[in-house]
PDB file of N, CA and C in Angstrom:
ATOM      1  N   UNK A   1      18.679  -7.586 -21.960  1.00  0.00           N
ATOM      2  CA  UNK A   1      18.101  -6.930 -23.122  1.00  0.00           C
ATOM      3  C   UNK A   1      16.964  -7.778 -23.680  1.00  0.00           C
ATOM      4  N   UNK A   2      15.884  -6.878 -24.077  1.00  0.00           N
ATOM      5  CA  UNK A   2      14.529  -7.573 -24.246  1.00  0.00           C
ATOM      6  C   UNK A   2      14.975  -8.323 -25.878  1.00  0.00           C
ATOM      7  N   UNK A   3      14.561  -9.510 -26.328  1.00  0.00           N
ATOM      8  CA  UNK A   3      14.952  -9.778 -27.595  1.00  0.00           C
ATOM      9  C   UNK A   3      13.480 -10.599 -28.475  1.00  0.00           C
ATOM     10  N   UNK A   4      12.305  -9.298 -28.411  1.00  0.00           N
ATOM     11  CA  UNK A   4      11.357  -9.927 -28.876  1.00  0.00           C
ATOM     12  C   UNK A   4      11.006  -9.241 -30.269  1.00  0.00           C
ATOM     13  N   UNK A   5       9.674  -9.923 -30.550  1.00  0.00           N
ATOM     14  CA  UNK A   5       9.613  -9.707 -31.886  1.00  0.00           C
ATOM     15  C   UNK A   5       8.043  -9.355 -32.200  1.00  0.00           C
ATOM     16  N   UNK A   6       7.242  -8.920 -33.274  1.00  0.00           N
ATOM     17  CA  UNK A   6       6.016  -8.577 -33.492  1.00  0.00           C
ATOM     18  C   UNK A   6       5.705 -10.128 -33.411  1.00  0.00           C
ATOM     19  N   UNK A   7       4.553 -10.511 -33.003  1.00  0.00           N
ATOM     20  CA  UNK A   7       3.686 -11.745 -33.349  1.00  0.00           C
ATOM     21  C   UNK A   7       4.563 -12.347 -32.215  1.00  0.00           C
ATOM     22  N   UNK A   8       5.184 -12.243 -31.198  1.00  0.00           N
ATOM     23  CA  UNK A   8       5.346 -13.229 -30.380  1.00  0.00           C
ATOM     24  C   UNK A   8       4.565 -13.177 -29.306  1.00  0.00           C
ATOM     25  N   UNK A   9       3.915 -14.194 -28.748  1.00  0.00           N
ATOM     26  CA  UNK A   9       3.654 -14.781 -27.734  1.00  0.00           C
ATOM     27  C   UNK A   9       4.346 -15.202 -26.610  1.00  0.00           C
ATOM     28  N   UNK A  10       3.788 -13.987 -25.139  1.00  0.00           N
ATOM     29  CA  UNK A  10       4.476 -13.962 -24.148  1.00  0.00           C
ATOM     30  C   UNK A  10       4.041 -13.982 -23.136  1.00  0.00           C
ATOM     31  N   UNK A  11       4.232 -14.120 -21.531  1.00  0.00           N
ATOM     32  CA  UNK A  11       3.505 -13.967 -20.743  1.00  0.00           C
ATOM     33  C   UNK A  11       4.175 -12.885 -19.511  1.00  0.00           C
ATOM     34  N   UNK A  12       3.166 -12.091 -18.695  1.00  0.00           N
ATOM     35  CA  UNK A  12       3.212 -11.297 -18.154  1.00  0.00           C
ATOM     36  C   UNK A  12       2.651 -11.366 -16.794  1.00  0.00           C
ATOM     37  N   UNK A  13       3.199 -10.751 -16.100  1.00  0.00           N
ATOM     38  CA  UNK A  13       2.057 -10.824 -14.977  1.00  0.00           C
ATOM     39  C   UNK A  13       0.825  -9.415 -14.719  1.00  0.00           C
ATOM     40  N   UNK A  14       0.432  -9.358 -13.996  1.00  0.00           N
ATOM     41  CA  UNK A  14      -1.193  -8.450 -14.985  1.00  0.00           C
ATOM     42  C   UNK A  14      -1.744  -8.541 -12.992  1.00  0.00           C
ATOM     43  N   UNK A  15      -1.936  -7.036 -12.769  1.00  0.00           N
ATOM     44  CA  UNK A  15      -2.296  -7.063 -11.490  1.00  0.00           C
ATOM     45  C   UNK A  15      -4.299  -6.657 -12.256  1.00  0.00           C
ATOM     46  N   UNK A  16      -4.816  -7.475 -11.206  1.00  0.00           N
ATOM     47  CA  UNK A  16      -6.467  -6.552 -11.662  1.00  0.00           C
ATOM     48  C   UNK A  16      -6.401  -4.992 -10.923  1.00  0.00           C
ATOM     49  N   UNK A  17      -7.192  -4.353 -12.169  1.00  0.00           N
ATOM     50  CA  UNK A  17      -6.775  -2.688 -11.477  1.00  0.00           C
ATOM     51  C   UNK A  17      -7.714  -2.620 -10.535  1.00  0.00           C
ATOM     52  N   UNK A  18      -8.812  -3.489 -10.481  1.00  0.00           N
ATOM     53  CA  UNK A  18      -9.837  -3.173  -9.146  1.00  0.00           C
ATOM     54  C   UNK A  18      -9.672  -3.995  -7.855  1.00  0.00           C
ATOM     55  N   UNK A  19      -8.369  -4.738  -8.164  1.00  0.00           N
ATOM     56  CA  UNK A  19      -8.264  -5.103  -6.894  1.00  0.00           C
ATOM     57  C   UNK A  19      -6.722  -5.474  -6.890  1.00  0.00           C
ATOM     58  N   UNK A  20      -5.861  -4.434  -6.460  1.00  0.00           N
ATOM     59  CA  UNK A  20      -4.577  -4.678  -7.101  1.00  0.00           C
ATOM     60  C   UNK A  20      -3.725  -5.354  -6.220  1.00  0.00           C
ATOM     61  N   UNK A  21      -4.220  -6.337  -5.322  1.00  0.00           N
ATOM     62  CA  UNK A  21      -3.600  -7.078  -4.232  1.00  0.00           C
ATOM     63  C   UNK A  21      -3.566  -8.525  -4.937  1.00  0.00           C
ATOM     64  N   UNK A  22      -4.514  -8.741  -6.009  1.00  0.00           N
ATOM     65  CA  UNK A  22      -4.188  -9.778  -7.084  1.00  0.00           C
ATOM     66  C   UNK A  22      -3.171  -9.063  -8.721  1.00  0.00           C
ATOM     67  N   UNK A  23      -2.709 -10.752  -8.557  1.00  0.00           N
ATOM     68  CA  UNK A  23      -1.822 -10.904  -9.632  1.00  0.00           C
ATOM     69  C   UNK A  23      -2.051 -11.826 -10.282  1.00  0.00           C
ATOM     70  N   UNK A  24      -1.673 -12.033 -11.526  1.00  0.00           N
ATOM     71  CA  UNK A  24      -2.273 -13.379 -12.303  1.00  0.00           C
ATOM     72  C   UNK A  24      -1.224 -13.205 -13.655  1.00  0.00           C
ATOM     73  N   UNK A  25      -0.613 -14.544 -14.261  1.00  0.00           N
ATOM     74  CA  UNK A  25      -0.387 -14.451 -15.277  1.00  0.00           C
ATOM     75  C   UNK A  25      -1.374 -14.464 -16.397  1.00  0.00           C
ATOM     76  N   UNK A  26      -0.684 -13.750 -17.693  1.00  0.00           N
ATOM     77  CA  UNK A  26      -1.574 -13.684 -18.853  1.00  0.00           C
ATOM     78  C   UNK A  26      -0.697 -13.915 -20.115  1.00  0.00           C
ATOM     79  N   UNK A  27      -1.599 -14.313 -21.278  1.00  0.00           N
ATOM     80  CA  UNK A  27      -0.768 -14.247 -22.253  1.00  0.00           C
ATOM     81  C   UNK A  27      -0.617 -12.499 -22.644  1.00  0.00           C
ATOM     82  N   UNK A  28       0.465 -12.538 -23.877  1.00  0.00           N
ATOM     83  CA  UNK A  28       0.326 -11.162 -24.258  1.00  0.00           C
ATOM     84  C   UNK A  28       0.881 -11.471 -25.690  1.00  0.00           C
ATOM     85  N   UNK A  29       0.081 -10.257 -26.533  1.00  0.00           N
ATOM     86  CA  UNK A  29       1.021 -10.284 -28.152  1.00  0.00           C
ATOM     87  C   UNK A  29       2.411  -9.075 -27.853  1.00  0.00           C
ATOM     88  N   UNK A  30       3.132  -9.392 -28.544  1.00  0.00           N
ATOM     89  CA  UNK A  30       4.382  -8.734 -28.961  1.00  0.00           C
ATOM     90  C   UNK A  30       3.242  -8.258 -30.086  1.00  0.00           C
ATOM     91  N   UNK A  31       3.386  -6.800 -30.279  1.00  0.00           N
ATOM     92  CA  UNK A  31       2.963  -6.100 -31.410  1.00  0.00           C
ATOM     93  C   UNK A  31       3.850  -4.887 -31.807  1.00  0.00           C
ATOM     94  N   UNK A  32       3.913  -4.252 -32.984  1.00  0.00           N
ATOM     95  CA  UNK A  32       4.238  -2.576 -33.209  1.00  0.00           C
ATOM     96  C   UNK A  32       3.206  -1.789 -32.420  1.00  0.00           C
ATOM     97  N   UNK A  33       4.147  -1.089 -31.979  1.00  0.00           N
ATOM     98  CA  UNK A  33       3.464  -0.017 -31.284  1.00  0.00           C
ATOM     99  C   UNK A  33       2.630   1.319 -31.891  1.00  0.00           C
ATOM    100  N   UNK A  34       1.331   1.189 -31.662  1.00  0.00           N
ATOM    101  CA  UNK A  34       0.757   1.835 -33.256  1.00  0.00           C
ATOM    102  C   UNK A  34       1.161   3.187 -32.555  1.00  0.00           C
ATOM    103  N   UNK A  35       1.162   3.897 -31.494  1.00  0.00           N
ATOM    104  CA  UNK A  35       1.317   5.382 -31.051  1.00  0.00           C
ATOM    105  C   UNK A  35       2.976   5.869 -31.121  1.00  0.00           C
ATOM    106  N   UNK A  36       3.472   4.731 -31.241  1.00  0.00           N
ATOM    107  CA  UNK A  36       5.032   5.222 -31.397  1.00  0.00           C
ATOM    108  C   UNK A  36       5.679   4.494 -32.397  1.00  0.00           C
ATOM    109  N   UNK A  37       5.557   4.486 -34.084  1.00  0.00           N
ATOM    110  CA  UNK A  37       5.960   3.622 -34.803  1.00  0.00           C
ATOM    111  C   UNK A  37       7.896   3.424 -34.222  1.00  0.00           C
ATOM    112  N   UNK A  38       8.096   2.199 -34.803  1.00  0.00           N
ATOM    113  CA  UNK A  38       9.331   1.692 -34.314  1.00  0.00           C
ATOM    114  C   UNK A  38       9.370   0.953 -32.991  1.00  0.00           C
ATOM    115  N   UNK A  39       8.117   1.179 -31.873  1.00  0.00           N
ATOM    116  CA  UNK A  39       8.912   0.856 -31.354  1.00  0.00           C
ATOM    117  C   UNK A  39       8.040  -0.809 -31.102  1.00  0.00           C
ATOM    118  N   UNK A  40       8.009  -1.210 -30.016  1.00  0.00           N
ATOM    119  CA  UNK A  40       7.360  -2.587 -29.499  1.00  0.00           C
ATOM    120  C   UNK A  40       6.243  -2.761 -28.440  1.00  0.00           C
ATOM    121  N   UNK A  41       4.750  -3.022 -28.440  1.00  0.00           N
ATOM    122  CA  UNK A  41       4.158  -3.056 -27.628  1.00  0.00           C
ATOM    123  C   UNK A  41       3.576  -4.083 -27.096  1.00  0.00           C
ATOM    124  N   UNK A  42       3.042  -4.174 -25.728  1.00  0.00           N
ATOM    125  CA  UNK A  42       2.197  -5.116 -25.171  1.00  0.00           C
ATOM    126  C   UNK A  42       1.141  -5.692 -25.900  1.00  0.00           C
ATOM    127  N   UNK A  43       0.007  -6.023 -26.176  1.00  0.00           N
ATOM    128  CA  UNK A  43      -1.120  -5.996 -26.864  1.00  0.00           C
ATOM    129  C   UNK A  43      -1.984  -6.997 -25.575  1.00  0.00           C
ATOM    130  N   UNK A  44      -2.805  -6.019 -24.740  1.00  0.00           N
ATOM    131  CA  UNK A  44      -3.348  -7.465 -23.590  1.00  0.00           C
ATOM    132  C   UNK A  44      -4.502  -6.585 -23.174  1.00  0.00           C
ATOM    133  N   UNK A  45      -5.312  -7.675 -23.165  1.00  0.00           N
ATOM    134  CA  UNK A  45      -7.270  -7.086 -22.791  1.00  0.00           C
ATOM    135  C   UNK A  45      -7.274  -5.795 -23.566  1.00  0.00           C
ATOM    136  N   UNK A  46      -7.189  -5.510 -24.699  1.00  0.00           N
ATOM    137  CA  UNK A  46      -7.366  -5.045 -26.193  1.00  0.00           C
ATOM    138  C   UNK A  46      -6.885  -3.512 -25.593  1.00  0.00           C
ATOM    139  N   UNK A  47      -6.409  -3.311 -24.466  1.00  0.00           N
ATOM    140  CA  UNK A  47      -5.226  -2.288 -24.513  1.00  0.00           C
ATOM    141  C   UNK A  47      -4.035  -2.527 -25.167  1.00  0.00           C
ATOM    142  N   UNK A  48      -2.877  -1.686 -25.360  1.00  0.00           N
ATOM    143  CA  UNK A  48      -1.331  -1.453 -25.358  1.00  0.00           C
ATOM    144  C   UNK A  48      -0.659  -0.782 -24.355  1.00  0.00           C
ATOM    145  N   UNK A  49       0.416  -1.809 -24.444  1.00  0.00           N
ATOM    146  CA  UNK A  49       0.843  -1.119 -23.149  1.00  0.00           C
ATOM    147  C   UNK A  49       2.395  -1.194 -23.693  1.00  0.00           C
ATOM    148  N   UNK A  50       3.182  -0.434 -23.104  1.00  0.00           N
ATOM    149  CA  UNK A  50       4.842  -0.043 -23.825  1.00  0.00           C
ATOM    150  C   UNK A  50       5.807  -1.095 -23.290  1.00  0.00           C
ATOM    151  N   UNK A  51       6.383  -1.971 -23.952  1.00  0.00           N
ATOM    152  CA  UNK A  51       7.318  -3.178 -23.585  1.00  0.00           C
ATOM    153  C   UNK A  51       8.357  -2.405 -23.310  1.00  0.00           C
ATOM    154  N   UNK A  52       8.729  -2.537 -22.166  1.00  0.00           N
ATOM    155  CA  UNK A  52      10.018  -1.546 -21.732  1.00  0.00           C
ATOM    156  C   UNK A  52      11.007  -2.522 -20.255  1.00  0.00           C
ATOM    157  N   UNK A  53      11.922  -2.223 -20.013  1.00  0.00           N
ATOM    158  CA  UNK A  53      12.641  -3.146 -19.060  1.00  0.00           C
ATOM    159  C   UNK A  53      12.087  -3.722 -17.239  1.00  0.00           C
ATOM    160  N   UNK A  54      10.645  -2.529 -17.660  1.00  0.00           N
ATOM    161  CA  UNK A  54      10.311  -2.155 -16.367  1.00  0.00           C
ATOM    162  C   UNK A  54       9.103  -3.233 -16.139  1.00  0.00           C
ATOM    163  N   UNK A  55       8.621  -3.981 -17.371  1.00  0.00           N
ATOM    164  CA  UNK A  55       7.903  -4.687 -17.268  1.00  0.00           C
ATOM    165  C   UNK A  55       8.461  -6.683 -17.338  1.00  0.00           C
ATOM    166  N   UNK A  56       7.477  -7.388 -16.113  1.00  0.00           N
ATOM    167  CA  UNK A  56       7.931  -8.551 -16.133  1.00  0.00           C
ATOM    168  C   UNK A  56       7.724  -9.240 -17.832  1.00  0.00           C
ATOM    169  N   UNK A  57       8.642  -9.972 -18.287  1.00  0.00           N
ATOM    170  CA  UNK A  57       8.059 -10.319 -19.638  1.00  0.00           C
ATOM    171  C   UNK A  57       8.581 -12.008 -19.660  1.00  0.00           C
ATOM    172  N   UNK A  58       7.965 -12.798 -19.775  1.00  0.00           N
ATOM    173  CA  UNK A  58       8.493 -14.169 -19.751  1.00  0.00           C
ATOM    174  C   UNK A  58       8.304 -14.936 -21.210  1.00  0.00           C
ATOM    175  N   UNK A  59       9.194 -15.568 -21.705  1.00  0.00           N
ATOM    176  CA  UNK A  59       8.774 -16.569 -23.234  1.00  0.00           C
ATOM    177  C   UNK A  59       8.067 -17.596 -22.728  1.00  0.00           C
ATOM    178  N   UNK A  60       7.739 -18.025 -21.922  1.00  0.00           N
ATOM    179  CA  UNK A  60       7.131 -18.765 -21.729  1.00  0.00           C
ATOM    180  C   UNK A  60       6.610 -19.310 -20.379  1.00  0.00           C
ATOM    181  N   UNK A  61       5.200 -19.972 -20.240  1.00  0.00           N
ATOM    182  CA  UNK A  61       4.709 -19.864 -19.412  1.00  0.00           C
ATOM    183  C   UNK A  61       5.279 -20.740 -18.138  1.00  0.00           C
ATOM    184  N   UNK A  62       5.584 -21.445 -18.346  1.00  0.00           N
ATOM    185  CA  UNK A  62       6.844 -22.411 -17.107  1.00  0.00           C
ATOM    186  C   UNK A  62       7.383 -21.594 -16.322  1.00  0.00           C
ATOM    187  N   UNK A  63       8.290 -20.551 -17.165  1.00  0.00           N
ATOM    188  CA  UNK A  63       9.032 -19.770 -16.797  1.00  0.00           C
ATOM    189  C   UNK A  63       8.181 -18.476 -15.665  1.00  0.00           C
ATOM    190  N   UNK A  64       7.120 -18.143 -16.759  1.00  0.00           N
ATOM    191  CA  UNK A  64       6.448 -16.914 -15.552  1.00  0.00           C
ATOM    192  C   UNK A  64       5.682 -17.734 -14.191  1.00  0.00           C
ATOM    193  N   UNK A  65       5.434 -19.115 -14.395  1.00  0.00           N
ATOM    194  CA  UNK A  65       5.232 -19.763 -13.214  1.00  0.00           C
ATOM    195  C   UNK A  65       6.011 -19.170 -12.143  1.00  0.00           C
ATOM    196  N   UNK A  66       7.251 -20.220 -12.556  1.00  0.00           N
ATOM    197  CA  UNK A  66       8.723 -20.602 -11.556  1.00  0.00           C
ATOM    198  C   UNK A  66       8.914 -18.796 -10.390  1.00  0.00           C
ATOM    199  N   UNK A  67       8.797 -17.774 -11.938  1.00  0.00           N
ATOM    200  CA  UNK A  67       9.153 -16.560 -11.277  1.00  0.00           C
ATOM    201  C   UNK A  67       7.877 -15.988 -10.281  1.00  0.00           C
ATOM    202  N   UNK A  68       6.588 -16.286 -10.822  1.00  0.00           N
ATOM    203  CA  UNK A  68       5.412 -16.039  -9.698  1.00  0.00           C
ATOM    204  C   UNK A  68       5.681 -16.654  -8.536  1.00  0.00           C
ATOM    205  N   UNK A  69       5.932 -17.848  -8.517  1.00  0.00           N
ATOM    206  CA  UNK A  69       5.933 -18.214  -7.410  1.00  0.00           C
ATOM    207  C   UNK A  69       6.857 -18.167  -6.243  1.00  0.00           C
ATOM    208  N   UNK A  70       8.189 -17.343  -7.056  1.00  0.00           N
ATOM    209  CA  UNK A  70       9.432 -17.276  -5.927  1.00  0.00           C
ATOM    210  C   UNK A  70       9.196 -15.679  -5.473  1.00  0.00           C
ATOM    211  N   UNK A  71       8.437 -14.841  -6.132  1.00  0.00           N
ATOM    212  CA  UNK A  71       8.078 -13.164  -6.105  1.00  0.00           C
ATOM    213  C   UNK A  71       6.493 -13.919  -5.016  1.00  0.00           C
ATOM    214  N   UNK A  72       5.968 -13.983  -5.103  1.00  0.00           N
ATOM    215  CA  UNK A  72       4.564 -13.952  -4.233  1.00  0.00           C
ATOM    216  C   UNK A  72       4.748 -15.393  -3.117  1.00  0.00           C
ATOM    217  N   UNK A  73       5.381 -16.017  -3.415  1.00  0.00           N
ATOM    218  CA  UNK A  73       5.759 -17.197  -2.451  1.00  0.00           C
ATOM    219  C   UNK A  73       4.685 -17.834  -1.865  1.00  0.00           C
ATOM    220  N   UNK A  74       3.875 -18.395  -3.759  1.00  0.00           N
ATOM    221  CA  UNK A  74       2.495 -19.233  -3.834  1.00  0.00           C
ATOM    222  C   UNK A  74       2.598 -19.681  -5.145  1.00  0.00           C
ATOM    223  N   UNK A  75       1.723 -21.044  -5.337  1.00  0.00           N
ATOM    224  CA  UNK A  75       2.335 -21.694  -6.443  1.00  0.00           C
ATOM    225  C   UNK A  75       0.633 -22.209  -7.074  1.00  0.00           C
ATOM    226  N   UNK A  76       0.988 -21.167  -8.285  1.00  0.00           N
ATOM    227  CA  UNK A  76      -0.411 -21.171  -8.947  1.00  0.00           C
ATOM    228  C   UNK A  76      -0.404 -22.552  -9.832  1.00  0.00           C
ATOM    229  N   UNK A  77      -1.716 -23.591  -9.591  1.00  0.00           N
ATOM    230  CA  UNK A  77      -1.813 -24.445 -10.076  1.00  0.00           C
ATOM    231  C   UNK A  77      -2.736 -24.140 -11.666  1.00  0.00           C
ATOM    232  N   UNK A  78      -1.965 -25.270 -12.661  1.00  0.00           N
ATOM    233  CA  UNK A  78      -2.756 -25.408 -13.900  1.00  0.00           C
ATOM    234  C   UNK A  78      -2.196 -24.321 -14.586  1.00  0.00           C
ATOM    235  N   UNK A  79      -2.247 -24.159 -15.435  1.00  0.00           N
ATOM    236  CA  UNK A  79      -1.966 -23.303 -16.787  1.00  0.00           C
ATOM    237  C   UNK A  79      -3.186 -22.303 -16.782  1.00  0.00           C
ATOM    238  N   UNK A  80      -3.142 -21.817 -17.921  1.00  0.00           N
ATOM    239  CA  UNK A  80      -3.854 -20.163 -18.472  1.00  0.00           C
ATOM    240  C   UNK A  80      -5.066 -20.977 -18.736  1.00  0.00           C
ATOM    241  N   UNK A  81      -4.749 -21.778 -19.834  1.00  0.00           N
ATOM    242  CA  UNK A  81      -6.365 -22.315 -20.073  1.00  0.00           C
ATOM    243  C   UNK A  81      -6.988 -23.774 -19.555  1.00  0.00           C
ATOM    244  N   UNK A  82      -6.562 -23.493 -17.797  1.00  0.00           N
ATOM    245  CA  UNK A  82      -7.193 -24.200 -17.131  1.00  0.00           C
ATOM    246  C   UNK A  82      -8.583 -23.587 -16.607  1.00  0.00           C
TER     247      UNK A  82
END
């Protein structure tokens, strides 16, 4: 069960739509979902997108490492704001 909150800071993984054979982590806001009050949204590259079970969601970036790299079985060096 997802246990996030508005204003949190999370990371995701984020395929580019023009070339969807890449993957990359990103940060993301935890926001209200302005099209569906109540519920919880993505907030990433000034879209929304619906936080739902179906999406990878990590607290932190260590963590969406560890999991990139055992799902793509490659080990992205440096952090986000490398």
């Amino acid at each position: 069960m997802m246990n996030y909150n508005a204003g949190d800071i999370v990371y995701v993984f984020y395929r580019n739509p023009h070339t969807q054979d890449v993957a990359n982590i990103q940060a993301a806001a935890v926001v209200n979902n302005p099209e569906r009050p109540g519920e919880l949204a993505l907030f990433l590259y000034e879209n929304y997108y619906p936080l739902t079970e179906e999406v990878a969601v990590f607290s932190n970036e260590a963590e969406a490492y560890e999991t990139y790299g055992n799902y793509f079985d490659d080990t992205l060096q440096g952090g986000i704001d490398d």
